[in-house]
Protein backbone atom coordinates (compact mmCIF):
# COMPACT_ATOMS: atom_id res chain seq x y z
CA UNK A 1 -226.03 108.26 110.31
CA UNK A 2 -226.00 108.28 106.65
CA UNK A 3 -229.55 107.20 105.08
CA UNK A 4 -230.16 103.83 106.49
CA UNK A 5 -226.77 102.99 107.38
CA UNK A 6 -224.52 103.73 110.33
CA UNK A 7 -220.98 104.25 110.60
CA UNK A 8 -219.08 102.75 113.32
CA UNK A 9 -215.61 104.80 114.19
CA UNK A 10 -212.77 104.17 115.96
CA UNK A 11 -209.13 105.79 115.67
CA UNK A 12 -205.39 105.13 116.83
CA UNK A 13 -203.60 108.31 117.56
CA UNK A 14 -199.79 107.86 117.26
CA UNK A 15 -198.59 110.62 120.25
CA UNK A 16 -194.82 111.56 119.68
CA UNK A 17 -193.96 112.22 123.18
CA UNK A 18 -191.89 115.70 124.20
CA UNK A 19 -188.55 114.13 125.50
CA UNK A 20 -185.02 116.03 124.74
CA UNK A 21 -183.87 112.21 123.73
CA UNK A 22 -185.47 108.97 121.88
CA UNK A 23 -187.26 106.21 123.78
CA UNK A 24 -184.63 103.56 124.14
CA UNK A 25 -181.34 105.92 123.64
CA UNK A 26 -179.50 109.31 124.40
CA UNK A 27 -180.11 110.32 120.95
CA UNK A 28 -181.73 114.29 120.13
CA UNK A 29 -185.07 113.94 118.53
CA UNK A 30 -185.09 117.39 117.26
CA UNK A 31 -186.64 118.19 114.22
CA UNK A 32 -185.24 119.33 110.90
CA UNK A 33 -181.86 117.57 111.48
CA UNK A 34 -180.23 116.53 108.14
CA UNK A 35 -180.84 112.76 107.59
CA UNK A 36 -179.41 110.49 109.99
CA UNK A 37 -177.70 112.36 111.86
CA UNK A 38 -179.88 112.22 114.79
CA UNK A 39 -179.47 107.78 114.66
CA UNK A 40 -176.49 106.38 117.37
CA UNK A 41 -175.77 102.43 117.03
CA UNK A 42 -178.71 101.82 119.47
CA UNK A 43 -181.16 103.56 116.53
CA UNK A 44 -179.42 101.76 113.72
CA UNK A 45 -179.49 98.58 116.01
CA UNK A 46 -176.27 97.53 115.57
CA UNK A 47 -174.89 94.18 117.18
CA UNK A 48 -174.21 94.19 120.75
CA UNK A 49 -176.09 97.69 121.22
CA UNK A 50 -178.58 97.24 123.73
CA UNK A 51 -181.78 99.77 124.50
CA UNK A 52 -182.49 101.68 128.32
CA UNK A 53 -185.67 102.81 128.88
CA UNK A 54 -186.23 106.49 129.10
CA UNK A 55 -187.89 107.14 132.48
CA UNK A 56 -189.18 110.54 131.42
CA UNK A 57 -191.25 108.40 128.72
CA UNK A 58 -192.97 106.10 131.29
CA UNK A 59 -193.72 109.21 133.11
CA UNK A 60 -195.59 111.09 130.36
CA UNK A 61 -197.72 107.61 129.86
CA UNK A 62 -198.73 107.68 132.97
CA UNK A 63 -200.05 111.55 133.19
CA UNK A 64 -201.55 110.96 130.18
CA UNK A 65 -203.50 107.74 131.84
CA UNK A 66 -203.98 109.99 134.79
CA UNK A 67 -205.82 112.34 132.58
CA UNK A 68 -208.18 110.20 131.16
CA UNK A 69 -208.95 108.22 134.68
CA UNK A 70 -207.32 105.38 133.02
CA UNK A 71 -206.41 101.81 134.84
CA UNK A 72 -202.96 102.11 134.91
CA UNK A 73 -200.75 99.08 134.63
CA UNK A 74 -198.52 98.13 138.03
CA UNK A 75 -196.63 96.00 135.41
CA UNK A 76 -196.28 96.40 132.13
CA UNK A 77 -193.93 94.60 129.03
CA UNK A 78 -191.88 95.81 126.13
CA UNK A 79 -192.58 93.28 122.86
CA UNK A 80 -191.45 93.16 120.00
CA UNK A 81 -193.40 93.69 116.82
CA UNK A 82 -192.22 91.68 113.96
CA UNK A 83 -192.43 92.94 110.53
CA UNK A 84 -189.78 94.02 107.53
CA UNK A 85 -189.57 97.24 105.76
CA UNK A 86 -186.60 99.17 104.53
CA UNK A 87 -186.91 101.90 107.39
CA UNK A 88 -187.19 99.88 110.55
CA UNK A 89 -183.19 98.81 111.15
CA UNK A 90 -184.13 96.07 113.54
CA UNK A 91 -186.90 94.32 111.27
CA UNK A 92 -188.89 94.71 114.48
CA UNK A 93 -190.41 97.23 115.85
CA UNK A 94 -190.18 97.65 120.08
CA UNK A 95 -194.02 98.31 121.69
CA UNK A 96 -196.62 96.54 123.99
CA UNK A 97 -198.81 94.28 123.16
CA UNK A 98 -200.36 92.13 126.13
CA UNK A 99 -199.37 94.66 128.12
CA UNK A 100 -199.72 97.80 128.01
CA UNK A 101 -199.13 100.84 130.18
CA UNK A 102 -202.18 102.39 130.15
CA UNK A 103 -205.52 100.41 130.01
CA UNK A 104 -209.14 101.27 129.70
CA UNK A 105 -210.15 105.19 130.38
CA UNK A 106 -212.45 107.71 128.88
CA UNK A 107 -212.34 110.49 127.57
CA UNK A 108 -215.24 113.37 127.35
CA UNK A 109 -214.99 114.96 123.62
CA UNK A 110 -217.09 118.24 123.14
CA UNK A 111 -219.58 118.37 119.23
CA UNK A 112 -219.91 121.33 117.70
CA UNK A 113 -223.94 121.33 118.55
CA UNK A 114 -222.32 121.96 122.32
CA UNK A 115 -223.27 118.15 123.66
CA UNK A 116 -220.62 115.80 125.09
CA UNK A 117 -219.63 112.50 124.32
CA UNK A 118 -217.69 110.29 126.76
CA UNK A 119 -215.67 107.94 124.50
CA UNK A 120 -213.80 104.97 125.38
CA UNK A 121 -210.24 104.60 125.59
CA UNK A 122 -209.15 100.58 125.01
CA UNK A 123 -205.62 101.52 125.73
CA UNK A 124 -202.36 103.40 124.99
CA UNK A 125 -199.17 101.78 124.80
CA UNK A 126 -195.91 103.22 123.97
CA UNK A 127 -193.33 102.09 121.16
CA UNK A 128 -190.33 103.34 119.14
CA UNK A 129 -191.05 105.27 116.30
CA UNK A 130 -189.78 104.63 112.52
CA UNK A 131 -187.62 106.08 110.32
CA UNK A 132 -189.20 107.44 106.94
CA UNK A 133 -188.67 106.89 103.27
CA UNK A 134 -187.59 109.80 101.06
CA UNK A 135 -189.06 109.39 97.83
CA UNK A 136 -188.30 112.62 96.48
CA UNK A 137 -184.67 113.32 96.82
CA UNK A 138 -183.31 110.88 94.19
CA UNK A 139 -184.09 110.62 90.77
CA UNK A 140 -184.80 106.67 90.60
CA UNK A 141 -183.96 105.73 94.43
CA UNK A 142 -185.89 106.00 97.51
CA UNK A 143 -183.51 106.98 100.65
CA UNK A 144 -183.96 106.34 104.17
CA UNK A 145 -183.59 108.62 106.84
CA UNK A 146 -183.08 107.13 110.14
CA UNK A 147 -183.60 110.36 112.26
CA UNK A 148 -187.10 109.27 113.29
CA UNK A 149 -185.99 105.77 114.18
CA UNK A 150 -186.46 105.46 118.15
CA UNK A 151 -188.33 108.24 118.72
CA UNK A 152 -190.78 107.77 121.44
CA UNK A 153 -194.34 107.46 120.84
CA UNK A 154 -197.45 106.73 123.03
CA UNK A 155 -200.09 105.08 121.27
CA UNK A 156 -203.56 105.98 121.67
CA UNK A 157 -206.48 103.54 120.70
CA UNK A 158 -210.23 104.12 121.15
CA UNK A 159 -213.13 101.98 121.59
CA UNK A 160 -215.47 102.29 118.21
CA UNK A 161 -217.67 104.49 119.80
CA UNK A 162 -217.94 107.14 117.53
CA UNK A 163 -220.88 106.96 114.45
CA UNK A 164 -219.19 110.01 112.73
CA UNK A 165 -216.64 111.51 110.13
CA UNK A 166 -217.41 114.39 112.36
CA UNK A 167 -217.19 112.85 115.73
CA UNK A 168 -213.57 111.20 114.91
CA UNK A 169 -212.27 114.71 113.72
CA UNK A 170 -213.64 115.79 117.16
CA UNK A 171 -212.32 112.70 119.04
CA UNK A 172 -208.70 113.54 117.25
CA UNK A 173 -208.78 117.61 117.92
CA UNK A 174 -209.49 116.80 121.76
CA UNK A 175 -206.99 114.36 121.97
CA UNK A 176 -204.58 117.01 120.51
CA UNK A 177 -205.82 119.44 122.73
CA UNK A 178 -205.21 117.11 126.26
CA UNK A 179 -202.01 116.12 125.32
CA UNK A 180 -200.59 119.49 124.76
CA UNK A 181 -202.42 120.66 127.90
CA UNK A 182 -200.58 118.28 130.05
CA UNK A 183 -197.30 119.33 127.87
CA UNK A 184 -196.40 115.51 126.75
CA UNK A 185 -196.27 116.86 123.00
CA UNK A 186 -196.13 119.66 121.45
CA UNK A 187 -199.05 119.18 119.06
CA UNK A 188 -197.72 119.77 115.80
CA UNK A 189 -199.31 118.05 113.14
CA UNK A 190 -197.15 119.33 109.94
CA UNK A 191 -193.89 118.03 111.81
CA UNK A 192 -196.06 114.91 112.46
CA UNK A 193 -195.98 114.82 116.29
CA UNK A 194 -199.49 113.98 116.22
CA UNK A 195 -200.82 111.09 113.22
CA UNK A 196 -203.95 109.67 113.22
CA UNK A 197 -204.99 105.92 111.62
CA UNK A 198 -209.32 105.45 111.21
CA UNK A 199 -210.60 102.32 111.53
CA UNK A 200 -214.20 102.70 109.74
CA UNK A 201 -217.28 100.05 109.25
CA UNK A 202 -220.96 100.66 108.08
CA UNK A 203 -223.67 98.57 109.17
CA UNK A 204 -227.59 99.00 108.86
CA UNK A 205 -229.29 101.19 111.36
CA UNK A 206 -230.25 99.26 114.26
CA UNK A 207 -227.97 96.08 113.71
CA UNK A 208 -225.70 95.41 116.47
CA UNK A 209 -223.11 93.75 114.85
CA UNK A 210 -219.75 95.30 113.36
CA UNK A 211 -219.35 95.20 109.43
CA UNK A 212 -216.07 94.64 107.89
CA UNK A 213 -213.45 97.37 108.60
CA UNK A 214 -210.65 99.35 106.45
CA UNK A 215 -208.49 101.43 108.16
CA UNK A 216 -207.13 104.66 107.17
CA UNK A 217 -203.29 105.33 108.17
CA UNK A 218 -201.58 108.58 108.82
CA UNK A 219 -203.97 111.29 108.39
CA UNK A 220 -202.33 114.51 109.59
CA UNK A 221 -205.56 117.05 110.10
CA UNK A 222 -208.55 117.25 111.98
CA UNK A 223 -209.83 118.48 108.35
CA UNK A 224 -208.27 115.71 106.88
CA UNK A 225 -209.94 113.18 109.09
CA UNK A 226 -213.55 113.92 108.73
CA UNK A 227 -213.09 114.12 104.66
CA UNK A 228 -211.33 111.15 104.60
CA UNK A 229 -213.76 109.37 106.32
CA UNK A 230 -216.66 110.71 105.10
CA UNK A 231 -215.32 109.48 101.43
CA UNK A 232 -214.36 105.94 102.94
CA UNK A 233 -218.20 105.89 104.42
CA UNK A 234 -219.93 106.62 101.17
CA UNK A 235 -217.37 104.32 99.59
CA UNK A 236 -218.37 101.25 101.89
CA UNK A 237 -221.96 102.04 101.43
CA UNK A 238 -221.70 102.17 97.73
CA UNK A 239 -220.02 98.90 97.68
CA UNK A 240 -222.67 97.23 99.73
CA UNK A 241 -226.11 98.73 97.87
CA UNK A 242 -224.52 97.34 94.84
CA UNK A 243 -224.41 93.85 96.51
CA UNK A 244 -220.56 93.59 97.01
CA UNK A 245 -218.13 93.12 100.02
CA UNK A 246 -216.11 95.61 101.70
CA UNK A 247 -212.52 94.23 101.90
CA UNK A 248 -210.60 94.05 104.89
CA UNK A 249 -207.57 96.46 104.01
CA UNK A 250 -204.70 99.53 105.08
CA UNK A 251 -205.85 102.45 103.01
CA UNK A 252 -204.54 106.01 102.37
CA UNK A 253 -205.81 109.10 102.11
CA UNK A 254 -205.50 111.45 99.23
CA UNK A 255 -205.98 115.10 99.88
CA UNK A 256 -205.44 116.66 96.61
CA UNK A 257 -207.99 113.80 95.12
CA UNK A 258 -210.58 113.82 97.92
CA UNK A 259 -210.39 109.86 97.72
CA UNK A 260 -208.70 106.88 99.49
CA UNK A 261 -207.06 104.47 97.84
CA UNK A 262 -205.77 100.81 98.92
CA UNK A 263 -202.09 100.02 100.06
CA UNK A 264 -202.39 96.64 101.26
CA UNK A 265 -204.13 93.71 102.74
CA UNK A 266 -205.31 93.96 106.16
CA UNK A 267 -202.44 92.78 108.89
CA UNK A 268 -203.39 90.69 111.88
CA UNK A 269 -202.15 90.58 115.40
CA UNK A 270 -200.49 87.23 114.61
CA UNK A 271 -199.01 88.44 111.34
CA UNK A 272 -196.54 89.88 113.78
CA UNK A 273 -195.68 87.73 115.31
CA UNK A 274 -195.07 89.40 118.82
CA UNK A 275 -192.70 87.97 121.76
CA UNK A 276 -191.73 90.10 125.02
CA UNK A 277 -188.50 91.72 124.27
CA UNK A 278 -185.76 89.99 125.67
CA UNK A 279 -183.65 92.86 126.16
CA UNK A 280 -185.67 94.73 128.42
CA UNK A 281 -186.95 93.91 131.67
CA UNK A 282 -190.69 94.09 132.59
CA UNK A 283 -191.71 97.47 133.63
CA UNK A 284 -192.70 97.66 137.00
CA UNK A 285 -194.40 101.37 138.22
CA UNK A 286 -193.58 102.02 142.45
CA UNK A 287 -196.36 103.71 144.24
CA UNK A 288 -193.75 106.23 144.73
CA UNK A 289 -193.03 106.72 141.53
CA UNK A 290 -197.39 107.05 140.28
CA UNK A 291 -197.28 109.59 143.34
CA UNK A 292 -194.53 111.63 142.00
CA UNK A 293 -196.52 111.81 138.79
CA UNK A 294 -199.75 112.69 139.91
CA UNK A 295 -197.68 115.31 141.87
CA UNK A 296 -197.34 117.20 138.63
CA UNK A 297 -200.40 116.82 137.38
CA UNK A 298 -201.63 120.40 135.67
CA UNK A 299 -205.46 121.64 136.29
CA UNK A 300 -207.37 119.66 133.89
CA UNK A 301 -209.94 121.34 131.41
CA UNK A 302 -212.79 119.66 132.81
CA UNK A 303 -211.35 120.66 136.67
CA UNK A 304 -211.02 124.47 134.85
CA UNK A 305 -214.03 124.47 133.18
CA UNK A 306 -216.00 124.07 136.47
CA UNK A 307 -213.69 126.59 138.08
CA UNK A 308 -214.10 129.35 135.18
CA UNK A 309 -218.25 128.42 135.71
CA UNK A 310 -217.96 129.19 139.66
CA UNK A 311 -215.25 131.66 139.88
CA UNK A 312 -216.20 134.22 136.70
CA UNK A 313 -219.80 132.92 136.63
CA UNK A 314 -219.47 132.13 132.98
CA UNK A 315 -222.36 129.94 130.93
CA UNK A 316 -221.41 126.77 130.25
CA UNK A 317 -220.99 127.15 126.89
CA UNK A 318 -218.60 129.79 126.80
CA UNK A 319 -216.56 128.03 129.41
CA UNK A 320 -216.46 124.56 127.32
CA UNK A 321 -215.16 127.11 124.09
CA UNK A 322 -212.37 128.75 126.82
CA UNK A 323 -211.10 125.38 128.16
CA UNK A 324 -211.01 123.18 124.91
CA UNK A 325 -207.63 124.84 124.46
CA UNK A 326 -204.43 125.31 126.69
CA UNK A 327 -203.55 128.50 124.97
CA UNK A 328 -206.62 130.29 125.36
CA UNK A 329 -207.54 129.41 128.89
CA UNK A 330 -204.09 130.47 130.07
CA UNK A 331 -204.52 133.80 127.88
CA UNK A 332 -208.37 133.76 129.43
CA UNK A 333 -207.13 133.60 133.37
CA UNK A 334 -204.13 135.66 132.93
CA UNK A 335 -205.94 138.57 131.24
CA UNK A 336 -208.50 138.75 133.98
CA UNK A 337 -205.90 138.66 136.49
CA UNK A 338 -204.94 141.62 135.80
CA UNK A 339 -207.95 142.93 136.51
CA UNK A 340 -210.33 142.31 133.47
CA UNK A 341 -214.08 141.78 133.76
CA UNK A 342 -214.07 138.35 133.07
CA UNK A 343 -217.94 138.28 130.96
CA UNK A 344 -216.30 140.87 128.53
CA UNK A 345 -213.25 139.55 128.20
CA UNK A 346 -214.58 136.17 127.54
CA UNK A 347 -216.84 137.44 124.70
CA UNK A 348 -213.98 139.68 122.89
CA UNK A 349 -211.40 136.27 123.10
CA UNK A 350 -214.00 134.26 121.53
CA UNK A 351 -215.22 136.69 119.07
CA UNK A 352 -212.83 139.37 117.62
CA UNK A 353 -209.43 137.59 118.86
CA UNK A 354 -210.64 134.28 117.67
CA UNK A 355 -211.51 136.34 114.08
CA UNK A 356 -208.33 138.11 113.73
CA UNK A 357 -206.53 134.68 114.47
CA UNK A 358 -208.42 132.97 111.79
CA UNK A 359 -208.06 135.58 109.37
CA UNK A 360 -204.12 135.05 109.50
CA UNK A 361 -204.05 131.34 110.48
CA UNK A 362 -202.89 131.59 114.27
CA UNK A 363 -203.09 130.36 117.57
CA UNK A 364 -203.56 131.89 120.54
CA UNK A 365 -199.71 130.70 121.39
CA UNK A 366 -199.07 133.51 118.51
CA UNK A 367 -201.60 136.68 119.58
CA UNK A 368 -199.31 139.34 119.04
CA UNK A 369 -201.49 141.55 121.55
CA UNK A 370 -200.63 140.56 125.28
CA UNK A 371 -203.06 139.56 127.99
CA UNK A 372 -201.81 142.98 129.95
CA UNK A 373 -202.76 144.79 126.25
CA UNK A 374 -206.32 143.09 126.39
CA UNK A 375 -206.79 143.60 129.93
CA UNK A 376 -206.30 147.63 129.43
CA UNK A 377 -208.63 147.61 126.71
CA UNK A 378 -211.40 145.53 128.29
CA UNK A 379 -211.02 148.46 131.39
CA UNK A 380 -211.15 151.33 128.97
CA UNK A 381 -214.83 149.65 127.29
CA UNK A 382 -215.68 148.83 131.01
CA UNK A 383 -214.94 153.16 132.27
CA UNK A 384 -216.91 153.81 129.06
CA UNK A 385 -213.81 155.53 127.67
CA UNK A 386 -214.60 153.21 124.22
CA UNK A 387 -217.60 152.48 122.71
CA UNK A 388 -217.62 148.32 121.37
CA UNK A 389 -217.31 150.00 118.06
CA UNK A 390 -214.37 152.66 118.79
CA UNK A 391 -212.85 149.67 120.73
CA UNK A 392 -212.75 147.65 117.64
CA UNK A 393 -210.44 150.06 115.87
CA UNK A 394 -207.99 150.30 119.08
CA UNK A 395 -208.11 146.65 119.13
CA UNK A 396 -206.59 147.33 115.00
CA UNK A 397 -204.15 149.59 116.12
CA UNK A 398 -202.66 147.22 119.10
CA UNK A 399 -202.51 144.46 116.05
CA UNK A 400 -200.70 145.67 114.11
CA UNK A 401 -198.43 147.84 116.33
CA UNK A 402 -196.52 147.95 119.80
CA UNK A 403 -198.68 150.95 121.20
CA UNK A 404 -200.57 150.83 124.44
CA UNK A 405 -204.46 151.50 123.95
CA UNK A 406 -204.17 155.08 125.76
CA UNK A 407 -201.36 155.98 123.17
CA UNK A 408 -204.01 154.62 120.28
CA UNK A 409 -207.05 156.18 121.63
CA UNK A 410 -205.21 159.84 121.75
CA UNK A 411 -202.89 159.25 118.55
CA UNK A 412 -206.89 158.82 117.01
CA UNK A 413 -208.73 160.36 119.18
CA UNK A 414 -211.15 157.73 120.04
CA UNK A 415 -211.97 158.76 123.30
CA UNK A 416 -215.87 157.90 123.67
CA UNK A 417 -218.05 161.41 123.89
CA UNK A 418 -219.51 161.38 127.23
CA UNK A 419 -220.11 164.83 128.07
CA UNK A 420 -223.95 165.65 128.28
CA UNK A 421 -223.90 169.13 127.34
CA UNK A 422 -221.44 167.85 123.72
CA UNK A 423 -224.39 164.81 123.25
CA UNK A 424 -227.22 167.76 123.75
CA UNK A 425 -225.76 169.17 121.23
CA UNK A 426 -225.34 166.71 118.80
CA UNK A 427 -228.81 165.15 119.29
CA UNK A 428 -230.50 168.28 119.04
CA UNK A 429 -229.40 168.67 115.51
CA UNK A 430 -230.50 164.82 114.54
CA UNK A 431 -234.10 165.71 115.69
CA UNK A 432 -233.82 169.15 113.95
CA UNK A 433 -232.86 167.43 110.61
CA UNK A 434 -234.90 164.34 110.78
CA UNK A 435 -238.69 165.92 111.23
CA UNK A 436 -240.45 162.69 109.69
CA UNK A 437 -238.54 160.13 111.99
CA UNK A 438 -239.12 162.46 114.73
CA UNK A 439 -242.92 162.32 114.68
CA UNK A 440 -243.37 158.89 114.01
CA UNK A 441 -241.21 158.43 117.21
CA UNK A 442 -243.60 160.50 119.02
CA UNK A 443 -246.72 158.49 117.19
CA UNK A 444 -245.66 155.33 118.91
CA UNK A 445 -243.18 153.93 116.71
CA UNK A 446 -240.42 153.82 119.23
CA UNK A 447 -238.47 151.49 117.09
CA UNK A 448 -237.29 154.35 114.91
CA UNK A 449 -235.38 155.76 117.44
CA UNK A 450 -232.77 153.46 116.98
CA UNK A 451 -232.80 155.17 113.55
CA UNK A 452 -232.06 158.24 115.17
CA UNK A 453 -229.23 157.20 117.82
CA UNK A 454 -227.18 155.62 114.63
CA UNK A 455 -227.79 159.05 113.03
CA UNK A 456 -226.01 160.79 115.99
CA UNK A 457 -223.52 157.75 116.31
CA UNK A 458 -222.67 158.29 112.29
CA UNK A 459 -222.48 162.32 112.92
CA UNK A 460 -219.79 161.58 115.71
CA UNK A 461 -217.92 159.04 113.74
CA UNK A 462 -218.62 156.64 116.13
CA UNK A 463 -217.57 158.49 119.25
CA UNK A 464 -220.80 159.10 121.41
CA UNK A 465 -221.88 156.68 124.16
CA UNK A 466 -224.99 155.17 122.88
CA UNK A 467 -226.96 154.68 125.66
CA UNK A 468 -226.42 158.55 126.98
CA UNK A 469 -227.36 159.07 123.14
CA UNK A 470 -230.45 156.93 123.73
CA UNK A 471 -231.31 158.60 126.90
CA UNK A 472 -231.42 162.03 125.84
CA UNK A 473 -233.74 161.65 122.71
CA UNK A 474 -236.01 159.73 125.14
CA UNK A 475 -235.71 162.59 127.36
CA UNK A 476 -235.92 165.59 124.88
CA UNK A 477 -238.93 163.58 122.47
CA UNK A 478 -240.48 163.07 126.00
CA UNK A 479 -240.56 159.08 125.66
C-alpha cells in the first residue's frame, strides 16, 4: 500500500517457447540470425502458404498448465487477431481468444519477507510472435526484420492479485524461474525470450472496486518491473490527489529516465476484431496425448522443496531459497550426492557461492567450481582438515583455477592445525603475553576469552581449529 491508496497488479508474460522451429512453420528460430533470413513464405504469409501447427508447441502449453494445476482445455481454437503494423506480414496476428489452451491455475510466488502468495492464473494462450522494427540501422528509415515473425509464444495472464511493484517483480522472477525449470524456455531476458506487459490501477484503501488501468508493455527485468511500476503508481496517485483522471492507455517504460511515458490509447478486445482462423482446425488434446505429457513432467519446486525438507532435514527457509531456481537445486542435490553434508553445503551455496556469483554477475548455470569440487571441500571442513576461514581461501583458489582442494590446501599449506601438543604450544604463549586478559578471564569475564582464541587464531594465520583452541585455554586457565 502506498499512504491511503492501494495498488492493484496484474501482468501478461509473453513466454517464447524452446522449439528448434516457429509455431506455424519449419522455420529455425535461432537467435542472432541476420535479418530475415530466418522468414519462409509461411512467415512472410505469402498467398496460398498455409500454417501446420507445431505439436511440440501444444505440448509445452500443456506442461506448463500441468505445472500450475491449471484446467486444461479438451478443445481449444486458433483466432485471428486483427490489427496493422509494418512488422506483422499478415495484418493479423494468429492466437486464442475464446479459447484458450490453458485456463484458470495458480501459481504460489515466494516475497522476500519469506511468506507465500498463491496468485491467480486467468489463462495462457499461445500465438505467433512478431517481427521487430529496426530503428537504428538507417539513417532516416526504419527496417523490418522478419526473423521473429512466427515464433512461438505462450502467453501468460494473471488475475490482479498482486497490490505491489514488488509483488509483480516477484510474480515475473517466479514465472521465469518455472518455465525454465520445466525447460519450455530458456529464460533469457536480453534476447527477449521472456517480456513482461503491467497492467496497474490505484484505488483507496478498503474500496473494492478497480480504478482505471494503464498498462505497461515490454519490460525486460525483474528490476525493471518493480521501478516501472512503482513510478506508474506514484504517477496515478499524483494525478488523482490533484483531482484529475487516470487515462486508459499502452505506456512504456524508460530506464535511463526512471519514467513512463504514453504510446497510445488503450485497445479493446473488439478493436480487434477477432474470428477463429479459418485455416486451422480446432485443436483437440487426446487423453493419450495429456498422458504422454504428464509422462515427462520434471519434479516440481514445490514437490522438491518438500523432498529437500524430509530427505536433508533442511528449514524451510533455506529449502524455499534452494528450490526457487533450477540451477541451484540441481547443483544443491548433485553436490550432496556425492557425498556432501547436505546442512553445510546448503549454507556455503547460499552464502559464499551466491556472493562470488553476484560479485561477477552469474548464475549458477556458470559456477566455474563443480559440484564434485564443492563436495571435496565441504568433506575437508566436515574431517576438520579446514577451518570456515582457511576454507574460504581454498574456495579462492578453486575460483579462479582448475586445482583440486588437496592440491590448494598443500600448494598453501592450509591444512587446519590439529595436533594438541602444536595448539599447547601456541596457546601457552597467548596466555604468557596477554597477563591482563588472562586474569580478567579468571575474574569471571569469560567473554574475553574469545579475545584470546582470535589471538592464537591470528598467531597461526588462521590455521588452528578453534574449538581445540577454545578447549585448551579453558583447560589450562582452569575454566
Amino acid at each position: 500500500m502506498t499512504g491511503s491508496w492501494e495498488p492493484v497488479v496484474g501482468i501478461e508474460v509473453h513466454v517464447q517457447l524452446a522449439t528448434r522451429s516457429k509455431i506455424f512453420s519449419s522455420t529455425s528460430v535461432e537467435f542472432g540470425a541476420e535479418p530475415n533470413t530466418r522468414a519462409n513464405l509461411i512467415d512472410l504469409a505469402m498467398p496460398g502458404a498455409l500454417p501446420v501447427l507445431n505439436e511440440e508447441v501444444v505440448s509445452m502449453a500443456v506442461k506448463f498448465g500441468l505445472a500450475i494445476d491449471a484446467e486444461i482445455a479438451e478443445t481449444c481454437v486458433f483466432d485471428r487477431k486483427n490489427y496493422f503494423y509494418p512488422d506483422l506480414p499478415k495484418g493479423y496476428q494468429i492466437s486464442q481468444f475464446e479459447s484458450p489452451i490453458v485456463g484458470r491455475g495458480q501459481l504460489p510466488v515466494f516475497l522476500e519477507d519469506g511468506s507465500v502468495r498463491d496468485i491467480g492464473i486467468t489463462r495462457a494462450h499461445l500465438e505467433e510472435d512478431a517481427g521487430k522494427s529496426v530503428h537504428d540501422r538507417f539513417a532516416e528509415s526504419t527496417g523490418i526484420d522478419l526473423n521473429r515473425a512466427g515464433t512461438p509464444l505462450l502467453e501468460i495472464v494473471t488475475e490482479p492479485d498482486m497490490r505491489s511493484a514488488a509483488e509483480a517483480a516477484a510474480c515475473f522472477k517466479q514465472l521465469h524461474s518455472l518455465v525454465s525449470w520445466l525447460g519450455i524456455c530458456d529464460g533469457n531476458l536480453a534476447e527477449g525470450s521472456m517480456r513482461c506487459d503491467a497492467n496497474v490501477s490505484v484505488r483507496p484503501v478498503g474500496d473494492k472496486t478497480f480504478g482505471e488501468r494503464t498498462e505497461i508493455k515490454n519490460i525486460n527485468s525483474f528490476r525493471f518491473v518493480e521501478r516501472a511500476l512503482n513510478y506508474e503508481i506514484e504517477r496515478q496517485i499524483d494525478i488523482l490527489e490533484h483531482g484529475g483522471e487516470v487515462v486508459r492507455e499502452t505506456r512504456q517504460y524508460d530506464a535511463g529516465r526512471d519514467m513512463t511515458f504514453s504510446m497510445r490509447s488503450k485497445e479493446l478486445s473488439d478493436d480487434y476484431r477477432y474470428f477463429p482462423d479459418p485455416d486451422l482446425l480446432p485443436l483437440r488434446l487426446s487423453t493419450a496425448f495429456l498422458d504422454y505429457v504428464r509422462s515427462t513432467m520434471p519434479e516440481l519446486p514445490q514437490q522438491k522443496l518438500e523432498r529437500f525438507v524430509e530427505d536433508f532435514t533442511l528449514v524451510r527457509p533455506v529449502a524455499v531459497r534452494l528450490t526457487r531456481d533450477h540451477d541451484i537445486a540441481k547443483f544443491y542435490e548433485t553436490t550432496v550426492a556425492l557425498g556432501a553434508d547436505p546442512q553445510i553445503t546448503a549454507n556455503w551455496l547460499l552464502g559464499e557461492v551466491a556472493a562470488a556469483l553476484n560479485r561477477e554477475e552469474k548464475g549458477y548455470d556458470d559456477v566455474p567450481v563443480s559440484p564434485q569440487q564443492l563436495a571435496d571441500l565441504m568433506k575437508r571442513i566436515e574431517d576438520k582438515t579446514l577451518s570456515s576461514s582457511l576454507a574460504k581461501e581454498v574456495f579462492e583458489g578453486m575460483w579462479s583455477s582448475d586445482k583440486s582442494v588437496d592440491e590448494i590446501i598443500e600448494d598453501r599449506g592450509l591444512r587446519q592445525l590439529s595436533d594438541v601438543d602444536e595448539l599447547r604450544s601456541l596457546v601457552e604463549s597467548v596466555i604468557n603475553e596477554h597477563p591482563e586478559q588472562v586474569e580478567q578471564v579468571r575474574g569471571g569475564a569469560t567473554k574475553v576469552i574469545g579475545y584470546l582464541v582470535g589471538q592464537v587464531m591470528k598467531t597461526s594465520q588462521g590455521k588452528a581449529d578453534p574449538k581445540k583452541v577454545n578447549d585448551l585455554l579453558r583447560r589450562l586457565l582452569n575454566i
